[in-house]
Protein backbone atom coordinates (compact mmCIF):
# COMPACT_ATOMS: atom_id res chain seq x y z
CA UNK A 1 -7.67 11.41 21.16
CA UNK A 2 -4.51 8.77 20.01
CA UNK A 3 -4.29 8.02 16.63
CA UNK A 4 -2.63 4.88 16.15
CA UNK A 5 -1.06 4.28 12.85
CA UNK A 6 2.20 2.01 11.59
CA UNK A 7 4.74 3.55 9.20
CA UNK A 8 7.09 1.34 6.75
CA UNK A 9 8.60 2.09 3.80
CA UNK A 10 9.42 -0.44 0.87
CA UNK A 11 11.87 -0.15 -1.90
CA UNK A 12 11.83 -2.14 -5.28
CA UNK A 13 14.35 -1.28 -7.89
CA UNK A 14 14.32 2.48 -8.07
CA UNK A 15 10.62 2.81 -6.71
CA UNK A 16 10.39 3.92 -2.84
CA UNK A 17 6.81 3.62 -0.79
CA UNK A 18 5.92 5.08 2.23
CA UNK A 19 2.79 3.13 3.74
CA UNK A 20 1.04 4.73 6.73
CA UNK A 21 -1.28 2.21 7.97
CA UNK A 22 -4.39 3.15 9.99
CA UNK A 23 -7.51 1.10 11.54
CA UNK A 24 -10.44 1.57 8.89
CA UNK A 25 -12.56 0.10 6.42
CA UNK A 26 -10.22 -1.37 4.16
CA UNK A 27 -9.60 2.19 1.86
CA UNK A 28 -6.34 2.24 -0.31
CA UNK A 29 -5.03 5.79 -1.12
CA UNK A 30 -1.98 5.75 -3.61
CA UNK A 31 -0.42 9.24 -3.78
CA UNK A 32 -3.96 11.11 -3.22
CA UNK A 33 -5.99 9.18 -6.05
CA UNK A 34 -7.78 5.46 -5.33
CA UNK A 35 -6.00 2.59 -5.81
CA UNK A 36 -8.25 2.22 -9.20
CA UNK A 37 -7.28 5.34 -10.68
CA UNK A 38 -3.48 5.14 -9.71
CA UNK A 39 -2.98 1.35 -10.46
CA UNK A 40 -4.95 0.58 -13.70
CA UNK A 41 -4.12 -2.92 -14.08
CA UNK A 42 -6.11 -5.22 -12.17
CA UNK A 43 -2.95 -7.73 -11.33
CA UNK A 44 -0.88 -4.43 -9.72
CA UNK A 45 -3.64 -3.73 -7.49
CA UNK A 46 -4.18 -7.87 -6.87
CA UNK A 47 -0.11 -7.59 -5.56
CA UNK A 48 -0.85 -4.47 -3.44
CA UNK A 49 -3.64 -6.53 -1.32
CA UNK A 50 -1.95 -9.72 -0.34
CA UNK A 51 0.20 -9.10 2.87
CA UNK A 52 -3.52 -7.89 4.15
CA UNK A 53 -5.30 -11.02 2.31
CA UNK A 54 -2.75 -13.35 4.06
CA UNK A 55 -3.65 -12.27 7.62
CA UNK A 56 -7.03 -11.88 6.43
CA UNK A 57 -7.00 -8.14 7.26
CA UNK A 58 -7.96 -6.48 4.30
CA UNK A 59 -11.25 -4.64 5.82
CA UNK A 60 -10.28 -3.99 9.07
CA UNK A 61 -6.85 -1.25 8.12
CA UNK A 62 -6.81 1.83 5.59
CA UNK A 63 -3.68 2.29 3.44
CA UNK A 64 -2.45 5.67 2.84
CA UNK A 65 0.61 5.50 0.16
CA UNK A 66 3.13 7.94 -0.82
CA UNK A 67 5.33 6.17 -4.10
CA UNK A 68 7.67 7.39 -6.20
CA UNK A 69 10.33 6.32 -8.90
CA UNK A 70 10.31 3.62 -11.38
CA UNK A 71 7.47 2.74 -13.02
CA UNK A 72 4.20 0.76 -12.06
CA UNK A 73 5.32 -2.72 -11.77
CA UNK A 74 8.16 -1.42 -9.54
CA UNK A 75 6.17 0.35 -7.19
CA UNK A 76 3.34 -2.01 -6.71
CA UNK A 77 6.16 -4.20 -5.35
CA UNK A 78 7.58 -0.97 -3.12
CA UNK A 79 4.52 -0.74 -1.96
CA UNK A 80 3.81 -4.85 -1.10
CA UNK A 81 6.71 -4.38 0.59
CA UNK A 82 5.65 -1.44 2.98
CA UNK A 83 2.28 -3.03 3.24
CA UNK A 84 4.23 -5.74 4.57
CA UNK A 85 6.49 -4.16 6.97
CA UNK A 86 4.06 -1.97 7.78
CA UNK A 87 1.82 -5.78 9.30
């Protein structure tokens, strides 16, 4: 069996995301914890869905994330970015 998945990474300020992208139900995983748990302000996690809100994609790929450096703010944005890229 192929797996398909897409790989990006983004960078904001110090932060640096790796975004594996996979067919699915619309799951986020940030750095093996739900997005909830990871990202407890409701605006971070708002910014981590919009490249897949844009194309309208949001329950048709899962998001597996690997961030690191900086703090939140800057790695929501690292991780838009991959999200992005990753599209």
């Amino acid at each position: 069996m192929i797996s398909v998945q897409w790989l990006a990474t983004g960078r904001r300020k110090s932060s640096v995301a790796r975004v594996y992208l996979r067919p699915g139900k619309g799951n986020v995983i940030v750095n093996k914890q739900s997005v909830e748990e990871y990202f407890d302000r409701a605006t971070l996690r708002m910014v981590l869905r919009q490249p897949l809100e844009l194309v309208n994609m949001t329950e048709n790929f899962d998001v597996v994330v690997n961030v690191c450096g900086g703090g939140k703010s800057g790695q929501a944005g690292a991780v838009l970015q991959g999200i992005a890229r990753a599209l």
